[in-house]
PDB file of N, CA and C in Angstrom:
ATOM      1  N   UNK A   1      14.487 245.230  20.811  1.00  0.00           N
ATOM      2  CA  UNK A   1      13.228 245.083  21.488  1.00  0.00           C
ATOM      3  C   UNK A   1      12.560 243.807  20.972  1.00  0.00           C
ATOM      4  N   UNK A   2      12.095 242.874  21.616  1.00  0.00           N
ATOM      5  CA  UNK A   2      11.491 241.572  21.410  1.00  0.00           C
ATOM      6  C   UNK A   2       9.941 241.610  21.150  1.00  0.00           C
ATOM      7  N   UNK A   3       9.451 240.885  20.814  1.00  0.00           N
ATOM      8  CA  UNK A   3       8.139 241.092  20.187  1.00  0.00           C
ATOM      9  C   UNK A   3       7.350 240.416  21.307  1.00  0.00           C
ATOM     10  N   UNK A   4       5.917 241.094  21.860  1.00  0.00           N
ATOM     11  CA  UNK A   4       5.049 240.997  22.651  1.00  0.00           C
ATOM     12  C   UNK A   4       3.843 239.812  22.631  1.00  0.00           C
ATOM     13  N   UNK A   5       4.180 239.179  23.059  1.00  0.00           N
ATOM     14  CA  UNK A   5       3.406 237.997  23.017  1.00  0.00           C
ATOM     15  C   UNK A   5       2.135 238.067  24.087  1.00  0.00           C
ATOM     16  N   UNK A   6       0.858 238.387  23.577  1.00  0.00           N
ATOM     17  CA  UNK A   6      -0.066 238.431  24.711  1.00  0.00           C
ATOM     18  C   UNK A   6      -0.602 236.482  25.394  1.00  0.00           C
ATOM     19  N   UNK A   7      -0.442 236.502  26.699  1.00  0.00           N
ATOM     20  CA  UNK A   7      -1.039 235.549  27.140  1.00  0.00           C
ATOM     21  C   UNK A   7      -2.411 235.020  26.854  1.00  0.00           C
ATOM     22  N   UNK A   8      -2.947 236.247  26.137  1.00  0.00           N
ATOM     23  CA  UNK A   8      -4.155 236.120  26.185  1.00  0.00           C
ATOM     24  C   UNK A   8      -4.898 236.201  24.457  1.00  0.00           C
ATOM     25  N   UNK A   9      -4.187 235.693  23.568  1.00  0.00           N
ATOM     26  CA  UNK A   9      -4.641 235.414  22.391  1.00  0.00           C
ATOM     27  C   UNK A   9      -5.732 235.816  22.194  1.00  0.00           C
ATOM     28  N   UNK A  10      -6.265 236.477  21.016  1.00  0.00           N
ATOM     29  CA  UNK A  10      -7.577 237.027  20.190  1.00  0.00           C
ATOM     30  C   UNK A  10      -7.922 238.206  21.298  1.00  0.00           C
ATOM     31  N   UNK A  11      -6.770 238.852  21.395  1.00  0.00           N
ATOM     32  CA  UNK A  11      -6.789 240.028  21.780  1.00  0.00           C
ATOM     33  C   UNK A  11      -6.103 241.442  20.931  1.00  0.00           C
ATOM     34  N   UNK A  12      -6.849 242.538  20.857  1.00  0.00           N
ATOM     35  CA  UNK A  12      -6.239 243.134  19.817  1.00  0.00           C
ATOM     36  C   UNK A  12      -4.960 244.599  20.777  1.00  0.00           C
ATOM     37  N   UNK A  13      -4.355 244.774  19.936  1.00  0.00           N
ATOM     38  CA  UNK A  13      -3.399 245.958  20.150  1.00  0.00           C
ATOM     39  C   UNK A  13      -4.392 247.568  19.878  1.00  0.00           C
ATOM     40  N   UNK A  14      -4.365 248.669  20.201  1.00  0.00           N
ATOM     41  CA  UNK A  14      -5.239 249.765  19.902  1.00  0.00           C
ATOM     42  C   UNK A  14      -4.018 250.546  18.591  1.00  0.00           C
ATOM     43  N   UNK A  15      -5.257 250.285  18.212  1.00  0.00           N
ATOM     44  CA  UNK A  15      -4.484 250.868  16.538  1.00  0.00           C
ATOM     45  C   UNK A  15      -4.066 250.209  16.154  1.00  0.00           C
ATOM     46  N   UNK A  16      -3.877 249.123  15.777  1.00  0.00           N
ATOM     47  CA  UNK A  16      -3.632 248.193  14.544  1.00  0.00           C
ATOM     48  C   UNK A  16      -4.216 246.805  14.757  1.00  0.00           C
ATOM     49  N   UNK A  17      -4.434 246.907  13.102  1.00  0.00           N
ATOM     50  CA  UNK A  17      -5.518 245.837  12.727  1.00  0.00           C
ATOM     51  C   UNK A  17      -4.963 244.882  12.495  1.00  0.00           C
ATOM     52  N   UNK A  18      -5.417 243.920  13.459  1.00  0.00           N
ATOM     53  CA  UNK A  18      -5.161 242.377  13.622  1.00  0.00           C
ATOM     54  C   UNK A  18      -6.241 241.879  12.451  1.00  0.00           C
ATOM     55  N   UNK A  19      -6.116 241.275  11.344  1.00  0.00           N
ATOM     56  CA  UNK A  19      -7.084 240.665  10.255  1.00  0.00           C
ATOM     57  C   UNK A  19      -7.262 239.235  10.798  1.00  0.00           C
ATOM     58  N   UNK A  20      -6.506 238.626  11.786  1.00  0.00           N
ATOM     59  CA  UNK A  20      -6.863 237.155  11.997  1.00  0.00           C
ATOM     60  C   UNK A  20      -8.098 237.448  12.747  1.00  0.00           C
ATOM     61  N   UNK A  21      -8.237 238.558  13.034  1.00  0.00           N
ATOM     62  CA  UNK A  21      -9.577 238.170  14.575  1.00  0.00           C
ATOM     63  C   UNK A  21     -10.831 238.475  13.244  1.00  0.00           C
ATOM     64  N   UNK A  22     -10.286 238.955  12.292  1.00  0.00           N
ATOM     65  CA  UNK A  22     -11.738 238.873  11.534  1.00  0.00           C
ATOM     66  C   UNK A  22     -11.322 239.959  10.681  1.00  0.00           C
ATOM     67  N   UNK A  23     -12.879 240.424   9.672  1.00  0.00           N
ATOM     68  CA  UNK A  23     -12.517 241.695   8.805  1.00  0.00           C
ATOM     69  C   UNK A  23     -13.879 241.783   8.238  1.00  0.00           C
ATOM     70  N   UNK A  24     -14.203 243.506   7.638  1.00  0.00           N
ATOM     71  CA  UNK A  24     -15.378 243.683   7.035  1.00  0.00           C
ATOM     72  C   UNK A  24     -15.740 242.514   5.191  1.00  0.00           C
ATOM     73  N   UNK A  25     -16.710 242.321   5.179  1.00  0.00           N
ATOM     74  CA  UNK A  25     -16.902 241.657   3.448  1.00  0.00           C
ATOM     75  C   UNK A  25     -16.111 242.571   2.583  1.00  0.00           C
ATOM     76  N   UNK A  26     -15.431 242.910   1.711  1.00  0.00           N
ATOM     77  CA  UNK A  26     -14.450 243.367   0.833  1.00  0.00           C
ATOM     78  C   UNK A  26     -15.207 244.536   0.041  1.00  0.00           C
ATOM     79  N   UNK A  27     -17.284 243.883  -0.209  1.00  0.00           N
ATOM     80  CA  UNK A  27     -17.984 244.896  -1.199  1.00  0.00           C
ATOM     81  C   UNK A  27     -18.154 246.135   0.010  1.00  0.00           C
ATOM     82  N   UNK A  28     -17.727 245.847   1.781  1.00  0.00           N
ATOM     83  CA  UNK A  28     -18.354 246.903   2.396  1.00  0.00           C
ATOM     84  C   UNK A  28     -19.767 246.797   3.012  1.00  0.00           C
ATOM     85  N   UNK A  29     -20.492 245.783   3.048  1.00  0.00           N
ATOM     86  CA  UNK A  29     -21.828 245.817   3.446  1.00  0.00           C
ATOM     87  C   UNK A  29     -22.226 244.460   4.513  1.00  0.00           C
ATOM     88  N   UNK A  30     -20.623 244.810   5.356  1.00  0.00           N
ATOM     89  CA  UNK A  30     -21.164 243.740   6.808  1.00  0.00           C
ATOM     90  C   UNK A  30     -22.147 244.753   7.539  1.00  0.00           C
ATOM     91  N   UNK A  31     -22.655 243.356   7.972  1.00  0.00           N
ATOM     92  CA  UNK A  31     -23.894 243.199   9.333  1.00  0.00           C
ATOM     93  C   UNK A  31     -23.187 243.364  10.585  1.00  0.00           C
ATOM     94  N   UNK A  32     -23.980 244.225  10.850  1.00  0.00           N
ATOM     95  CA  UNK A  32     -24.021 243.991  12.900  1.00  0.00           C
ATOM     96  C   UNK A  32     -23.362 242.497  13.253  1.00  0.00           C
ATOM     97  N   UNK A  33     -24.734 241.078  13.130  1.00  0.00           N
ATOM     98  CA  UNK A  33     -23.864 240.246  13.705  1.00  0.00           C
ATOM     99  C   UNK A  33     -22.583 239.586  13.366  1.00  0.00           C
ATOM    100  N   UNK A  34     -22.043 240.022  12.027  1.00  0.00           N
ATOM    101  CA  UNK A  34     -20.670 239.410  11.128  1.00  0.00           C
ATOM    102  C   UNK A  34     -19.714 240.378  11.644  1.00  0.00           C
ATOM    103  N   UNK A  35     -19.572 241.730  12.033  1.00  0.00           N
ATOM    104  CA  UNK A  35     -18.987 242.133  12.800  1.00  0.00           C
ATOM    105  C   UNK A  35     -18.047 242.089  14.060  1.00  0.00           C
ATOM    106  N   UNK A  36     -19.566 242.093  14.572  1.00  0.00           N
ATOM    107  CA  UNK A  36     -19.823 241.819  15.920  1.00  0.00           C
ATOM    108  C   UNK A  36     -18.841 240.252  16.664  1.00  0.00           C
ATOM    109  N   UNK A  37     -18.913 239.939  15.842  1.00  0.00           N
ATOM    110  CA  UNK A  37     -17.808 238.647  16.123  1.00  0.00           C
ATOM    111  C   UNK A  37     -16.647 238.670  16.290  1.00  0.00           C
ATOM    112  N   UNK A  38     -15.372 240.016  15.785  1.00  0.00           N
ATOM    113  CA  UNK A  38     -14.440 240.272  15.776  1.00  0.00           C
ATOM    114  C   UNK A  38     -14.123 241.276  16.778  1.00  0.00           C
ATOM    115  N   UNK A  39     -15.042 242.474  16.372  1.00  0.00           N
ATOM    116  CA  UNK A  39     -15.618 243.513  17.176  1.00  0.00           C
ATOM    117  C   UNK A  39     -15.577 243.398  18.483  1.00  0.00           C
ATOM    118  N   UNK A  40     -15.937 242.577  19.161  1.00  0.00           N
ATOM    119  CA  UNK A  40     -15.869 242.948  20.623  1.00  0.00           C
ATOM    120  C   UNK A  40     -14.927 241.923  21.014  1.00  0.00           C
ATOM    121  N   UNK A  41     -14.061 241.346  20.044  1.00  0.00           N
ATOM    122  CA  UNK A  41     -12.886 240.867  20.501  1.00  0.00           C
ATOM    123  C   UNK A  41     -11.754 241.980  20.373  1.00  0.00           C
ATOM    124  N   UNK A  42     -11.701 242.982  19.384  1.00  0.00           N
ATOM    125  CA  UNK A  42     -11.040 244.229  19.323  1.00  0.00           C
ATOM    126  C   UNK A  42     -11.524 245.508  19.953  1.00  0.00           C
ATOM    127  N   UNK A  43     -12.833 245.918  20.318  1.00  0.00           N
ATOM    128  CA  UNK A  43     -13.178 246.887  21.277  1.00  0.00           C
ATOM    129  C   UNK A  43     -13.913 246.666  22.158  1.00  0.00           C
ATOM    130  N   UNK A  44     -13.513 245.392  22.686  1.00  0.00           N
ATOM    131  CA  UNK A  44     -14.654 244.642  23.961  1.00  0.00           C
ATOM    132  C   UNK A  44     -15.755 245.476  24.162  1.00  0.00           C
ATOM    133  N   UNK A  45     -16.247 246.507  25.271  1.00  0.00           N
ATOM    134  CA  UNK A  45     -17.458 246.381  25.755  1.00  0.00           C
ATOM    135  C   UNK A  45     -17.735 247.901  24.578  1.00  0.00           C
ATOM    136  N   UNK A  46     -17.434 248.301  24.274  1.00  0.00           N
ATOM    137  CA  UNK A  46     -17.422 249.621  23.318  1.00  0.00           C
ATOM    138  C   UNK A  46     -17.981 249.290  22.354  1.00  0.00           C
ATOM    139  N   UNK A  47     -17.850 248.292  21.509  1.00  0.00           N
ATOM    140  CA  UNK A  47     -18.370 247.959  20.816  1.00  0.00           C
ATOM    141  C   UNK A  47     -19.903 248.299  19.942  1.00  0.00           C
ATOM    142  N   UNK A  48     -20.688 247.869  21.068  1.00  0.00           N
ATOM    143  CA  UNK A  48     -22.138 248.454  20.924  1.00  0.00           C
ATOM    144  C   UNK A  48     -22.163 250.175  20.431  1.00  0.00           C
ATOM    145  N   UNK A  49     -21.689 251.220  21.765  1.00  0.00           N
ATOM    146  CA  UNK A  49     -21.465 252.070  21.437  1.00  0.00           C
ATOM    147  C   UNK A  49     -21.432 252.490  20.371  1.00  0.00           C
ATOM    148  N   UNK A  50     -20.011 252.205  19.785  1.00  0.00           N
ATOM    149  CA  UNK A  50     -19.301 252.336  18.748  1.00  0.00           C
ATOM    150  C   UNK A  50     -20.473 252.765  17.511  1.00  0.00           C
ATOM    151  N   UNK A  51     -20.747 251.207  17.195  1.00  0.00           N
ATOM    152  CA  UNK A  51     -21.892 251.254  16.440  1.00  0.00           C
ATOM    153  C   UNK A  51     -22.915 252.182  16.221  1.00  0.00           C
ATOM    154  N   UNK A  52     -23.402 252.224  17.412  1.00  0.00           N
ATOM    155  CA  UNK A  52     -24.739 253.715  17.832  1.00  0.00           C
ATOM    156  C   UNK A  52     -23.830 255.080  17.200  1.00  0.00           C
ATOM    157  N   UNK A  53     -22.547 254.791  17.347  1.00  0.00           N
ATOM    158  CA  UNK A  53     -22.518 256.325  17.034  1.00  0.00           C
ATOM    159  C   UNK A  53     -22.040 256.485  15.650  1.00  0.00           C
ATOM    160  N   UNK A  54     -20.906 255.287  15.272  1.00  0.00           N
ATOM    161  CA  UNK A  54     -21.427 255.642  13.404  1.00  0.00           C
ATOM    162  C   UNK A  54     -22.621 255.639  12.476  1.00  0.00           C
ATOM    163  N   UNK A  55     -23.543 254.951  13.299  1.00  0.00           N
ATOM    164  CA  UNK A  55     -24.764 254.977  12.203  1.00  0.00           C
ATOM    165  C   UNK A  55     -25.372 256.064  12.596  1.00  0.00           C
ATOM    166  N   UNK A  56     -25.320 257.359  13.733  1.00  0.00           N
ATOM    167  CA  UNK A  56     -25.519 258.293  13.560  1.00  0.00           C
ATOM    168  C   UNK A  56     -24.585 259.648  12.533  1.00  0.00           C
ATOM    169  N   UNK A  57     -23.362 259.142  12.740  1.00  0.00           N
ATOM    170  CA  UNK A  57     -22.319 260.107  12.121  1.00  0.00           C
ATOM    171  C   UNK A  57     -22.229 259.725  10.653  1.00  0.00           C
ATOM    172  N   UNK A  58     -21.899 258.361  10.416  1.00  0.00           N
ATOM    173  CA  UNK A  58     -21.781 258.258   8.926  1.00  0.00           C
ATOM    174  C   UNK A  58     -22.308 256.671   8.586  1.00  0.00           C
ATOM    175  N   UNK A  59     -23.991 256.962   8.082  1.00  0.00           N
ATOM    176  CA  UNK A  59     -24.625 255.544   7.693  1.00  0.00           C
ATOM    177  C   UNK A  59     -24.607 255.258   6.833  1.00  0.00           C
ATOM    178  N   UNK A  60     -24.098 255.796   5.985  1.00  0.00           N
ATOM    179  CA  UNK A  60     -23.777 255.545   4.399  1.00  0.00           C
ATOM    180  C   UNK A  60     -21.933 254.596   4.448  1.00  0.00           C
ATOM    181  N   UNK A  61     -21.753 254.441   5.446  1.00  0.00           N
ATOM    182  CA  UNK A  61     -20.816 254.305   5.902  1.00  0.00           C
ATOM    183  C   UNK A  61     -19.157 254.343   4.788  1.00  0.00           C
ATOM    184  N   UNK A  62     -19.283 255.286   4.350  1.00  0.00           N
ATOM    185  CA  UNK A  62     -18.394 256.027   3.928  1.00  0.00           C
ATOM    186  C   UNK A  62     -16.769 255.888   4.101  1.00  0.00           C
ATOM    187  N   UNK A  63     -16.528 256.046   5.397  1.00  0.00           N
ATOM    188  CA  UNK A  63     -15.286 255.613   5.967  1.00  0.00           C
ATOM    189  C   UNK A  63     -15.303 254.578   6.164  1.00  0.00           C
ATOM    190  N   UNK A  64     -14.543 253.670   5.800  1.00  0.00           N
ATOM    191  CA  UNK A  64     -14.784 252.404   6.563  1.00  0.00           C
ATOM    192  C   UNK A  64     -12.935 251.628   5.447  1.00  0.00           C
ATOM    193  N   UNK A  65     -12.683 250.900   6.685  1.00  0.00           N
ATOM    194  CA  UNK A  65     -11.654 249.854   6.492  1.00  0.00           C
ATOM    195  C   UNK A  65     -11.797 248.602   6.578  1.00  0.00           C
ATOM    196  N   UNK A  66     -10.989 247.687   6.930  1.00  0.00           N
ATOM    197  CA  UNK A  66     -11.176 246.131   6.617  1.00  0.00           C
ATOM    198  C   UNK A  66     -11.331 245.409   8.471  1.00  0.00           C
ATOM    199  N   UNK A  67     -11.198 246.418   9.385  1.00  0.00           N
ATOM    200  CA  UNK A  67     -11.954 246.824  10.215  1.00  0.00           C
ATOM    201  C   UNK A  67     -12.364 248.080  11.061  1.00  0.00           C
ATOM    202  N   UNK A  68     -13.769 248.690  10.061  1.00  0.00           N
ATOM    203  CA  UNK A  68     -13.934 249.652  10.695  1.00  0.00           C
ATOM    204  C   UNK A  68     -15.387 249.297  11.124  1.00  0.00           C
ATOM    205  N   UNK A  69     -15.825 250.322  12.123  1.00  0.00           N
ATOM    206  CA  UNK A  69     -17.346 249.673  12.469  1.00  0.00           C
ATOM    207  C   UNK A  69     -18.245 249.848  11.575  1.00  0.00           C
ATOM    208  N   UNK A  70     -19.493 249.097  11.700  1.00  0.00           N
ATOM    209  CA  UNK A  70     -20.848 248.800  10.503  1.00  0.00           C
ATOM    210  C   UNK A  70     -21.302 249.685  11.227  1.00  0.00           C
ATOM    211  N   UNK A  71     -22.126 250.449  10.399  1.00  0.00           N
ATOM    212  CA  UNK A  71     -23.470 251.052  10.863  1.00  0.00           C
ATOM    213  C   UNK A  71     -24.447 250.036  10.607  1.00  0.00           C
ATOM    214  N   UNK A  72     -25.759 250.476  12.026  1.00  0.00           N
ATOM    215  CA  UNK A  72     -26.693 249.251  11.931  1.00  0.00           C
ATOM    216  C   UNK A  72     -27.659 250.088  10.450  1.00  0.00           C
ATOM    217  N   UNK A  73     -27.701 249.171   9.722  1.00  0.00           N
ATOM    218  CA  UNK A  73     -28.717 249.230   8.533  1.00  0.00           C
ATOM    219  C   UNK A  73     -29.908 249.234   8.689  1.00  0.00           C
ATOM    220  N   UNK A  74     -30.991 250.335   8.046  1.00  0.00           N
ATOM    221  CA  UNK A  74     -32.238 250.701   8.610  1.00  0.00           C
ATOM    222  C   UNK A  74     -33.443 249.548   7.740  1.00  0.00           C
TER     223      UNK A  74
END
């Protein structure tokens, strides 16, 4: 099987993390807009969403990977 070349560069695959399109700060305490830059190149219009609903579920943001979403900080 040959490897998938998208036409369409800085586009992500679902479920796996592309680190070139970007990544959280390492201590854990990205911003909305430092995110947001990678972010809706990996969950285009969801994005926003996204957000709204971890900083309701977990704002301490707890879970989180090298891209997982920010909760917006109060």
């Amino acid at each position: 099987m040959g490897k998938h070349i998208s036409k369409s560069p800085r586009a992500a695959c679902f479920n796996y993390r592309d680190l070139d399109l970007g990544m959280n700060n390492i201590n854990g305490n990205t911003s909305y807009e430092q995110a947001r830059v990678w972010g809706v190149k990996y969950f285009k219009n969801n994005f926003d969403r996204l957000v709204k609903i971890k900083t309701k579920i977990d704002p301490t943001n707890l879970f989180r990977n090298e891209q997982s979403i920010p909760p917006l900080l109060s």
